[in-house]
C-alpha atoms as a PDB file:
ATOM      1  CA  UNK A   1     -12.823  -7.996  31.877  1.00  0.00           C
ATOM      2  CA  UNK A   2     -10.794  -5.573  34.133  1.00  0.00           C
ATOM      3  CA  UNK A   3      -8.753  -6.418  36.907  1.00  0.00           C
ATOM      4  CA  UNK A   4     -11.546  -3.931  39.316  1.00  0.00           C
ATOM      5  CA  UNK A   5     -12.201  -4.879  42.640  1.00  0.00           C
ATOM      6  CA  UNK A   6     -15.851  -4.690  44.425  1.00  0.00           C
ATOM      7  CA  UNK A   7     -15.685  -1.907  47.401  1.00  0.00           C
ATOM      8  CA  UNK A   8     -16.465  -4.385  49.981  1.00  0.00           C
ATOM      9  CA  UNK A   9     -15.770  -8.033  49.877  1.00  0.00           C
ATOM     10  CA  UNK A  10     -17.065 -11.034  52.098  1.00  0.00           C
ATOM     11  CA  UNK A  11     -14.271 -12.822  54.141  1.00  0.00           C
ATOM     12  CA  UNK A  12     -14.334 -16.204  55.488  1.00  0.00           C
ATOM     13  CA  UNK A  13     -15.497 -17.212  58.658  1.00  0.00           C
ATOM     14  CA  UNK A  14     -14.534 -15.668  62.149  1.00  0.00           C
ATOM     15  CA  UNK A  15     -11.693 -17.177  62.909  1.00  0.00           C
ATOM     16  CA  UNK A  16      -9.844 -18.420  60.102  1.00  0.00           C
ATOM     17  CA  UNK A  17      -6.387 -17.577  59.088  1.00  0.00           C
ATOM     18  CA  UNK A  18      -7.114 -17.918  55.718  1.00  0.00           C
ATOM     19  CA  UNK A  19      -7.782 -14.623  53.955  1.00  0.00           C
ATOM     20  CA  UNK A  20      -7.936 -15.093  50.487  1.00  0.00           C
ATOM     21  CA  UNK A  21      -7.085 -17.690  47.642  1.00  0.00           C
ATOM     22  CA  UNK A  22      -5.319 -17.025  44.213  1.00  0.00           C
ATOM     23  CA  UNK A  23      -4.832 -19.112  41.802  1.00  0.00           C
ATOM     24  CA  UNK A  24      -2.966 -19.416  38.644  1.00  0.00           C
ATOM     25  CA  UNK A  25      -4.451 -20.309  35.126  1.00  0.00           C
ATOM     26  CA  UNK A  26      -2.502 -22.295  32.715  1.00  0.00           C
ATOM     27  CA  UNK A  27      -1.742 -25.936  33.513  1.00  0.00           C
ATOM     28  CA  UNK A  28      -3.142 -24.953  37.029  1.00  0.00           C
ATOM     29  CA  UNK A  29      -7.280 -24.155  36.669  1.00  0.00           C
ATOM     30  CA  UNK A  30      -7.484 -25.354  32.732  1.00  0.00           C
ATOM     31  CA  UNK A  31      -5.749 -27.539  30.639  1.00  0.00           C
ATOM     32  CA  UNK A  32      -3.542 -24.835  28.112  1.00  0.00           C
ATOM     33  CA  UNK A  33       0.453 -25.785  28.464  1.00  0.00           C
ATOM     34  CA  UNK A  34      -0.652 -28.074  25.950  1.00  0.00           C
ATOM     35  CA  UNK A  35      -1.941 -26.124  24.103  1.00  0.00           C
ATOM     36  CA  UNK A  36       0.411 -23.559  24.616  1.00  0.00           C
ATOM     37  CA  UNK A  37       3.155 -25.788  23.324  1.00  0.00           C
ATOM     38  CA  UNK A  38       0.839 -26.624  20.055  1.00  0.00           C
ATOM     39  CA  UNK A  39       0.436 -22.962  19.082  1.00  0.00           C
ATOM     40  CA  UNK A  40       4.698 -22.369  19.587  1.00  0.00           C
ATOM     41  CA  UNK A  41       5.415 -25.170  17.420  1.00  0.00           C
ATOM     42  CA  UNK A  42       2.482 -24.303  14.948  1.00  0.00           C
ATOM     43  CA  UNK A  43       4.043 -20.899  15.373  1.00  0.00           C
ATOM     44  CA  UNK A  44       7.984 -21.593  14.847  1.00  0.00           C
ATOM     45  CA  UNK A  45       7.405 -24.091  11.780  1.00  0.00           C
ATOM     46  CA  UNK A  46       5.325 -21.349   9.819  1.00  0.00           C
ATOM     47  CA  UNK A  47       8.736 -19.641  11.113  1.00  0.00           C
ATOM     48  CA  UNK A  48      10.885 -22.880   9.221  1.00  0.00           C
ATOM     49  CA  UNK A  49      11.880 -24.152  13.060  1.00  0.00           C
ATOM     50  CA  UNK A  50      11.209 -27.420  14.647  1.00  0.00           C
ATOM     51  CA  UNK A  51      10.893 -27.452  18.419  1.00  0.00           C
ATOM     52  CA  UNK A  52      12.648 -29.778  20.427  1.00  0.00           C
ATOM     53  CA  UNK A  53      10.387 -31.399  23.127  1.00  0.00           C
ATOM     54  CA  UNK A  54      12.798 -30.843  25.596  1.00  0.00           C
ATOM     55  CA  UNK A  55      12.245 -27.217  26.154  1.00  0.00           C
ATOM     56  CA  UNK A  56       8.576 -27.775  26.998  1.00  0.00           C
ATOM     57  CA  UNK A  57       9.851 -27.433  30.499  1.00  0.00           C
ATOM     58  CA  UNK A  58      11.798 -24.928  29.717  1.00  0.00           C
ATOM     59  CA  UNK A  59       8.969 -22.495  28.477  1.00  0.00           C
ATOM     60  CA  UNK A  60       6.270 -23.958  30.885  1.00  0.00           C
ATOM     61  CA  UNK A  61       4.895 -21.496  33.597  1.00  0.00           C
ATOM     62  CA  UNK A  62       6.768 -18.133  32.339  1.00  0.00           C
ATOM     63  CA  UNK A  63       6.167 -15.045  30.927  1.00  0.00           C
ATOM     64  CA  UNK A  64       6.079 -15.003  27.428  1.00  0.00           C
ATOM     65  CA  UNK A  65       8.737 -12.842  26.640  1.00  0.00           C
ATOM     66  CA  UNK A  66      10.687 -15.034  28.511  1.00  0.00           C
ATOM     67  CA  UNK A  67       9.505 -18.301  26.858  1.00  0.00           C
ATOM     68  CA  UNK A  68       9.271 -16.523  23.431  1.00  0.00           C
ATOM     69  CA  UNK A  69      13.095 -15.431  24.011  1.00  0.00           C
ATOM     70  CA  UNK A  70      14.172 -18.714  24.749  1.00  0.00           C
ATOM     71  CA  UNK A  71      12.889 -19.740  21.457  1.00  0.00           C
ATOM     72  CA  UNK A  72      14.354 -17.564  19.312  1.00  0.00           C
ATOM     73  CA  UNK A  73      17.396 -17.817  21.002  1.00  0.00           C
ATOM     74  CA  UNK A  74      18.036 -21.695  20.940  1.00  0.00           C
ATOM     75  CA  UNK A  75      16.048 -21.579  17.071  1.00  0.00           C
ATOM     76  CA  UNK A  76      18.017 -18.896  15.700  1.00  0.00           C
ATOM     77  CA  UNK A  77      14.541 -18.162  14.219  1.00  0.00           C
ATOM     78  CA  UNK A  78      14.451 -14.083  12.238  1.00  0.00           C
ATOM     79  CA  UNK A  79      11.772 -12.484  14.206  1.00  0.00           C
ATOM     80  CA  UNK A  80      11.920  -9.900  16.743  1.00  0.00           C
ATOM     81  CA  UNK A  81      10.730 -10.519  20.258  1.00  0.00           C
ATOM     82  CA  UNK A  82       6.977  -8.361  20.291  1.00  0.00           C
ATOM     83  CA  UNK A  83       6.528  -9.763  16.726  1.00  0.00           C
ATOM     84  CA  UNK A  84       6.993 -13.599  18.371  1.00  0.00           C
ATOM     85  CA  UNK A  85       4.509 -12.475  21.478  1.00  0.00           C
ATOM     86  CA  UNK A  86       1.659 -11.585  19.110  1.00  0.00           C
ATOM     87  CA  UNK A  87       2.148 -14.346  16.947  1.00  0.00           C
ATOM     88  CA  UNK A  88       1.961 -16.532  19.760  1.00  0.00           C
ATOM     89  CA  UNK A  89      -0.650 -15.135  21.685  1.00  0.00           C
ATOM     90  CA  UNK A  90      -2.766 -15.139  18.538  1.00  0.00           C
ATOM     91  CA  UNK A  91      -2.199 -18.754  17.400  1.00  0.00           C
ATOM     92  CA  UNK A  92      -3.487 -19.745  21.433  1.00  0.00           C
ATOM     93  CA  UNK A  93      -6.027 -17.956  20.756  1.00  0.00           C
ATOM     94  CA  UNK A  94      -6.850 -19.549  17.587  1.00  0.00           C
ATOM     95  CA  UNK A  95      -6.919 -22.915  19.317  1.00  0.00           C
ATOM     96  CA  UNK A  96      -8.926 -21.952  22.027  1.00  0.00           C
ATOM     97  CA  UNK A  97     -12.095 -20.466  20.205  1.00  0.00           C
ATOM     98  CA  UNK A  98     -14.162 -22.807  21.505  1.00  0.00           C
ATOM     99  CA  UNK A  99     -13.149 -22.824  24.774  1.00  0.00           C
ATOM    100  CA  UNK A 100     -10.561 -24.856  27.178  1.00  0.00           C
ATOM    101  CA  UNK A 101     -10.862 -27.857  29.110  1.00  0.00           C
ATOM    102  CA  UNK A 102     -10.626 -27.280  32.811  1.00  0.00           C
ATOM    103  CA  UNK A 103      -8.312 -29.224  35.085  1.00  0.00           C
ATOM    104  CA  UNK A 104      -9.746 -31.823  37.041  1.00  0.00           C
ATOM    105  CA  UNK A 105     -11.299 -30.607  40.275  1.00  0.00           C
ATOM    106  CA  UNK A 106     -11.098 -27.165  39.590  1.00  0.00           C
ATOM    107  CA  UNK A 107     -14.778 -26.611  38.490  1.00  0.00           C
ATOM    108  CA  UNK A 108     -15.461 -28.420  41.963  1.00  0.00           C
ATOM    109  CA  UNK A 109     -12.978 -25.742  43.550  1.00  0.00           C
ATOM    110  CA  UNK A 110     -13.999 -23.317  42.232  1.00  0.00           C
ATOM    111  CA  UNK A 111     -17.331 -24.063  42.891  1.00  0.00           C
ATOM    112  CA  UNK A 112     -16.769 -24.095  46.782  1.00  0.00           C
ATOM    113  CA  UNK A 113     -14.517 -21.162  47.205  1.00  0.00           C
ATOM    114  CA  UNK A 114     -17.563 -19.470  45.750  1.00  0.00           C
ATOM    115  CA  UNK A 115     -20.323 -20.830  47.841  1.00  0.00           C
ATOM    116  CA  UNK A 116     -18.047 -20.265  50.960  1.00  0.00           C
ATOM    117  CA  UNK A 117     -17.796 -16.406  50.027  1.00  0.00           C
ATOM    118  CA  UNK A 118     -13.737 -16.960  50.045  1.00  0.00           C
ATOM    119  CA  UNK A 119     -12.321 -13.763  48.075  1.00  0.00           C
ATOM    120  CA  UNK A 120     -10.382 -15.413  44.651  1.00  0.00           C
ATOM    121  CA  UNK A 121      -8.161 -14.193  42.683  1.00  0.00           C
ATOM    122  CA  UNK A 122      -6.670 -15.086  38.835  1.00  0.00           C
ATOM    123  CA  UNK A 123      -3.261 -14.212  38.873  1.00  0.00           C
ATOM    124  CA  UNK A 124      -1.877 -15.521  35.445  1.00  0.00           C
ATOM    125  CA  UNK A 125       1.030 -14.306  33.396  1.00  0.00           C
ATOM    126  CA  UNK A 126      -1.069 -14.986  30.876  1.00  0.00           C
ATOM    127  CA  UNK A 127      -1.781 -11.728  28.463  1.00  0.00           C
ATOM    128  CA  UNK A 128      -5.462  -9.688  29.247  1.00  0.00           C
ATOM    129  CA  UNK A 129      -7.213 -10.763  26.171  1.00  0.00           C
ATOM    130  CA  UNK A 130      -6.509 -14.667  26.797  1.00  0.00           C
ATOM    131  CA  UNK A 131      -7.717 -14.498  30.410  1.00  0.00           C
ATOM    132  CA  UNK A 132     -10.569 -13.260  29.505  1.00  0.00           C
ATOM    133  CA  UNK A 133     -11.180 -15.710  26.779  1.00  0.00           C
ATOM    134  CA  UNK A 134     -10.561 -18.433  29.592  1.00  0.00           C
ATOM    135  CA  UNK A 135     -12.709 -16.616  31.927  1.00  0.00           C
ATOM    136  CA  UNK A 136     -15.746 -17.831  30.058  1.00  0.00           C
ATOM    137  CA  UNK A 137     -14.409 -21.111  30.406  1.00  0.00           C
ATOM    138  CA  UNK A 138     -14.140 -20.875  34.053  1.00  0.00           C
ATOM    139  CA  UNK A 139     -16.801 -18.587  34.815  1.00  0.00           C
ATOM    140  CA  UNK A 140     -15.621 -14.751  35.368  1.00  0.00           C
ATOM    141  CA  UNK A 141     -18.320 -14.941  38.546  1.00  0.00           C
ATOM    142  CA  UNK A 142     -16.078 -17.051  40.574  1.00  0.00           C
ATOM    143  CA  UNK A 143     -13.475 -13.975  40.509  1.00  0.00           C
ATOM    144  CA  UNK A 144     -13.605 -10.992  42.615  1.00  0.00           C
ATOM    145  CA  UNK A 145     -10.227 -10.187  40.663  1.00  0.00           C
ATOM    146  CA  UNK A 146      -8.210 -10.934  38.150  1.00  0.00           C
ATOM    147  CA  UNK A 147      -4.463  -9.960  37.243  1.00  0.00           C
ATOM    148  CA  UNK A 148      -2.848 -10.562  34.066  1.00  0.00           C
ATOM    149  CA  UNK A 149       0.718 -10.271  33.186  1.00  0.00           C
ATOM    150  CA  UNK A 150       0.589  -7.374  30.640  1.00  0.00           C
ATOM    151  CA  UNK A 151      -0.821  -5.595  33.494  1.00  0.00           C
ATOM    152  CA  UNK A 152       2.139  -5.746  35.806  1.00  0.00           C
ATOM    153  CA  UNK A 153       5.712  -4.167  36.022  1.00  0.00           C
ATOM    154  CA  UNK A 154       7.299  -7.456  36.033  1.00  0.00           C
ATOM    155  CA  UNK A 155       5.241 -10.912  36.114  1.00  0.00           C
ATOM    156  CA  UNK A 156       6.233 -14.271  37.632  1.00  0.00           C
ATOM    157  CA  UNK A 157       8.802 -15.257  39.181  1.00  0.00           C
ATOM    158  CA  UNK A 158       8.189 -11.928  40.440  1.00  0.00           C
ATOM    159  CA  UNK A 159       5.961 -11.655  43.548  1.00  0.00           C
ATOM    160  CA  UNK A 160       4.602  -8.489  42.353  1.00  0.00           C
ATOM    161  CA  UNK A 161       1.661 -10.095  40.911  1.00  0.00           C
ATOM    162  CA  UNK A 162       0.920 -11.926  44.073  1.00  0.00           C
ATOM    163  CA  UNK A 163       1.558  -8.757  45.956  1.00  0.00           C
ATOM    164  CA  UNK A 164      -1.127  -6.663  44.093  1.00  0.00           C
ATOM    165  CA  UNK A 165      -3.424  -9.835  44.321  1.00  0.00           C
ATOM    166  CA  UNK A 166      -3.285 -10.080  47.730  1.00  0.00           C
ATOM    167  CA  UNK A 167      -3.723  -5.585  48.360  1.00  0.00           C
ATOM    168  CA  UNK A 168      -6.570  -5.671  45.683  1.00  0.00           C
ATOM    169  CA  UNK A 169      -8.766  -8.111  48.047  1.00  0.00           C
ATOM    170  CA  UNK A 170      -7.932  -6.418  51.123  1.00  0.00           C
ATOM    171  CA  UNK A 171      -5.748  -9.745  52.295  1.00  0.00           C
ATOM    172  CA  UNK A 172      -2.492 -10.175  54.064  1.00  0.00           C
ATOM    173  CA  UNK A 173       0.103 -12.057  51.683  1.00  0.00           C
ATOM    174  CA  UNK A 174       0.876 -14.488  54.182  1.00  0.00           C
ATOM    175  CA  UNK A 175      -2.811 -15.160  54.837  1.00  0.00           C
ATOM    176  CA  UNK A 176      -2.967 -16.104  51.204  1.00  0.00           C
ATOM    177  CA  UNK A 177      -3.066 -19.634  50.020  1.00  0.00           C
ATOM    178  CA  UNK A 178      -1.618 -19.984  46.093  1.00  0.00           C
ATOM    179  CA  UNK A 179      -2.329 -22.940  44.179  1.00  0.00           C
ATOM    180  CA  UNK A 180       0.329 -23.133  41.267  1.00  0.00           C
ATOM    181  CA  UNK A 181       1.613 -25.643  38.840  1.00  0.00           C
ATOM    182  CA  UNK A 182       5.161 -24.446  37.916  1.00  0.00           C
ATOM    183  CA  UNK A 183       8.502 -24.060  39.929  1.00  0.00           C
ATOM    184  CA  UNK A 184       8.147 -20.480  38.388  1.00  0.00           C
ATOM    185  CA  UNK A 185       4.722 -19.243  39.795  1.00  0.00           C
ATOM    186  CA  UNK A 186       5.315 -21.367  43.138  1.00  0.00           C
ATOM    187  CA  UNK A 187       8.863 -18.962  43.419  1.00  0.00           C
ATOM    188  CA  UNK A 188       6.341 -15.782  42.773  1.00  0.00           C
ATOM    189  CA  UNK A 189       3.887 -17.176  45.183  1.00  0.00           C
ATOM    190  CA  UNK A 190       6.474 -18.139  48.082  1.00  0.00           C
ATOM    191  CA  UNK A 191       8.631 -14.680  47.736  1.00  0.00           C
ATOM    192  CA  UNK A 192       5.814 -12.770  47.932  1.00  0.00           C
ATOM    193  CA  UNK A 193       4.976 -14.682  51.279  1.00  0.00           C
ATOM    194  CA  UNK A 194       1.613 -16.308  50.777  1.00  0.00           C
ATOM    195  CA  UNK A 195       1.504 -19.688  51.863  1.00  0.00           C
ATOM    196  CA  UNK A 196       1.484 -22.437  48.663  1.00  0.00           C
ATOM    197  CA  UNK A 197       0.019 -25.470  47.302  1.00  0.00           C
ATOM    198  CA  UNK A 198       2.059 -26.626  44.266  1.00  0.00           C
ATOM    199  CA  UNK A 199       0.016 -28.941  41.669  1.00  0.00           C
ATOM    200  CA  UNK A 200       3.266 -30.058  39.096  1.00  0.00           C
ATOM    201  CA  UNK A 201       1.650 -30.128  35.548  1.00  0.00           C
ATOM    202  CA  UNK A 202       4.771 -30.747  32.981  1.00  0.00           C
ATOM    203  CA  UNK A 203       8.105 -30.945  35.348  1.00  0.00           C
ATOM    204  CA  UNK A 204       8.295 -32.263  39.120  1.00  0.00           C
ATOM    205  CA  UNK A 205       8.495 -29.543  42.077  1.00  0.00           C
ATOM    206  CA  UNK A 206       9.814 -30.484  45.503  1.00  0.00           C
ATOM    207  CA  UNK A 207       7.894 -29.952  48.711  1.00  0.00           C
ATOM    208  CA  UNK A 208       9.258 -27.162  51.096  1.00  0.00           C
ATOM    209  CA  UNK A 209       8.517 -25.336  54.242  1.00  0.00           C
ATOM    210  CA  UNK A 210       5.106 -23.143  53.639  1.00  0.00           C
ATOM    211  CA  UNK A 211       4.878 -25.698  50.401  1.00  0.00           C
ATOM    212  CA  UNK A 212       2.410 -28.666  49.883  1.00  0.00           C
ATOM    213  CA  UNK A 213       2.538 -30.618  46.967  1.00  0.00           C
ATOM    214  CA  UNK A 214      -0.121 -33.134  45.476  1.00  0.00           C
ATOM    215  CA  UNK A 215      -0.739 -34.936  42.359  1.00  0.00           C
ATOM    216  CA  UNK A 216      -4.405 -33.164  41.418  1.00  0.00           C
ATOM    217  CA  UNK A 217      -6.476 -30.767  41.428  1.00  0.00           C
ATOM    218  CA  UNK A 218      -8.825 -32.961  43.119  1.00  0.00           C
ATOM    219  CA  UNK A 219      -6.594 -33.106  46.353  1.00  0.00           C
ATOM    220  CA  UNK A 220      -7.231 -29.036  46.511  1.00  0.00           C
ATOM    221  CA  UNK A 221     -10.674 -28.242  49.191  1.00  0.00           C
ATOM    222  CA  UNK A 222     -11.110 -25.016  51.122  1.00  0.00           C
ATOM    223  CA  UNK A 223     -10.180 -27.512  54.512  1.00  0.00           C
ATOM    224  CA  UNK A 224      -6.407 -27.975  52.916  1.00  0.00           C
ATOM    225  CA  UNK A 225      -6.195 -24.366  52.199  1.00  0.00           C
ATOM    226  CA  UNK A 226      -6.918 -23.365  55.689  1.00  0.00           C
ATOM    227  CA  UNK A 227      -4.479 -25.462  56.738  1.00  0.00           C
ATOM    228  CA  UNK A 228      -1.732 -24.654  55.177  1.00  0.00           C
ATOM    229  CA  UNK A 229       1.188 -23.579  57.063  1.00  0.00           C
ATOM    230  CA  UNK A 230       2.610 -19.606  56.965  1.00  0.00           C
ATOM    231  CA  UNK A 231       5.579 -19.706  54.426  1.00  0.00           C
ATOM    232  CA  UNK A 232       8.982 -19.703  56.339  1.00  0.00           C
ATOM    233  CA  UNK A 233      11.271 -17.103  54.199  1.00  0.00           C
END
């Protein structure tokens, strides 16, 4: 699938603030960091490495050449960066051949943002050929866009992603409502100015102005979205 945008989208009703919602993948929509964290250890003991469990935090919510960095850094491991990123991208993929569980709530979500005709995003960080592997998890119609990180000059914590998000559906950033599991997308998210619910999946993140933070999925409706406050940078 390509990141295209329909000529005309629908908008919510008269009189809302909200404009548009985008939402992150991994950890977020379906259950991957996981996963994600199987296929780097899978990865970096073909590799002669063992992982330490403590830098699942570390690698959680990043790009991957950031995560994959980290990991040959603090391993030592003899491989060069773009060999590590296919390597990993391809053992995910592996593992998710037969698709990925979604969080809980977010085929209930999703299901509502579409019926509501609210313009969604995907905004992942994610590589283009493992969204759209998820996609058919989550069900590509429930997307009027979708933005992957090999498709941007820099990813998140960048807002740029968030920023093209928000000008592909025709929306205001700050009449954007993010839903994001990881201090590093909610720091995309809140610099590009869109207002944020934060959903922790592997380490804690504080609540903030222009922030709400809840313990599921399943706390996430279209009401709490339009209510969000505007982010206070």
């Amino acid at each position: 699938m390509t990141s295209t945008v329909p000529a005309s989208l629908p908008r919510t009703a008269e009189g809302s603030a909200l404009q548009a919602v985008l939402l992150d993948m991994d950890g977020t929509l379906v259950d991957s960091e996981g996963i994600w964290w199987d296929a780097e250890v899978e990865v970096f003991k073909e590799l002669g490495h063992v992982l330490d469990e403590g830098w699942r935090e570390i690698v959680v919510g990043g790009p991957m050449t950031r995560s994959a960095g980290f990991l040959i850094e603090a391993t030592g491991a003899e491989v060069t960066l773009d060999a590590l990123v296919l390597l990993l991208n391809a053992a995910f993929e592996n593992r998710i051949g037969q698709g990925v569980p979604l969080m809980p709530g977010a085929a209930r979500l999703l299901a509502e943002l579409t019926a509501h005709q609210v313009p969604t995003a995907l905004v992942s960080a994610s590589h283009r050929s493992i969204i759209d592997k998820v996609l058919l998890s989550l069900g590509p119609e429930h997307f009027a866009l979708t933005v992957a990180g090999d498709e941007v000059a820099r990813t998140k914590p960048h807002p740029d992603p968030y920023l093209i998000a928000a000008r592909g559906l025709g929306a205001q950033p700050d009449r954007c409502a993010v839903v994001e599991d990881t201090a590093t997308g909610v720091a995309a998210a809140e610099a590009a100015g869109c207002r944020v619910v934060a959903v922790p999946s592997i380490a804690p993140i504080e609540p903030a102005p222009g922030r709400h933070v809840v313990a599921s999925l399943e706390e996430v409706d279209l009401a709490l979205l339009r209510a969000l406050p505007a982010n206070e940078r």
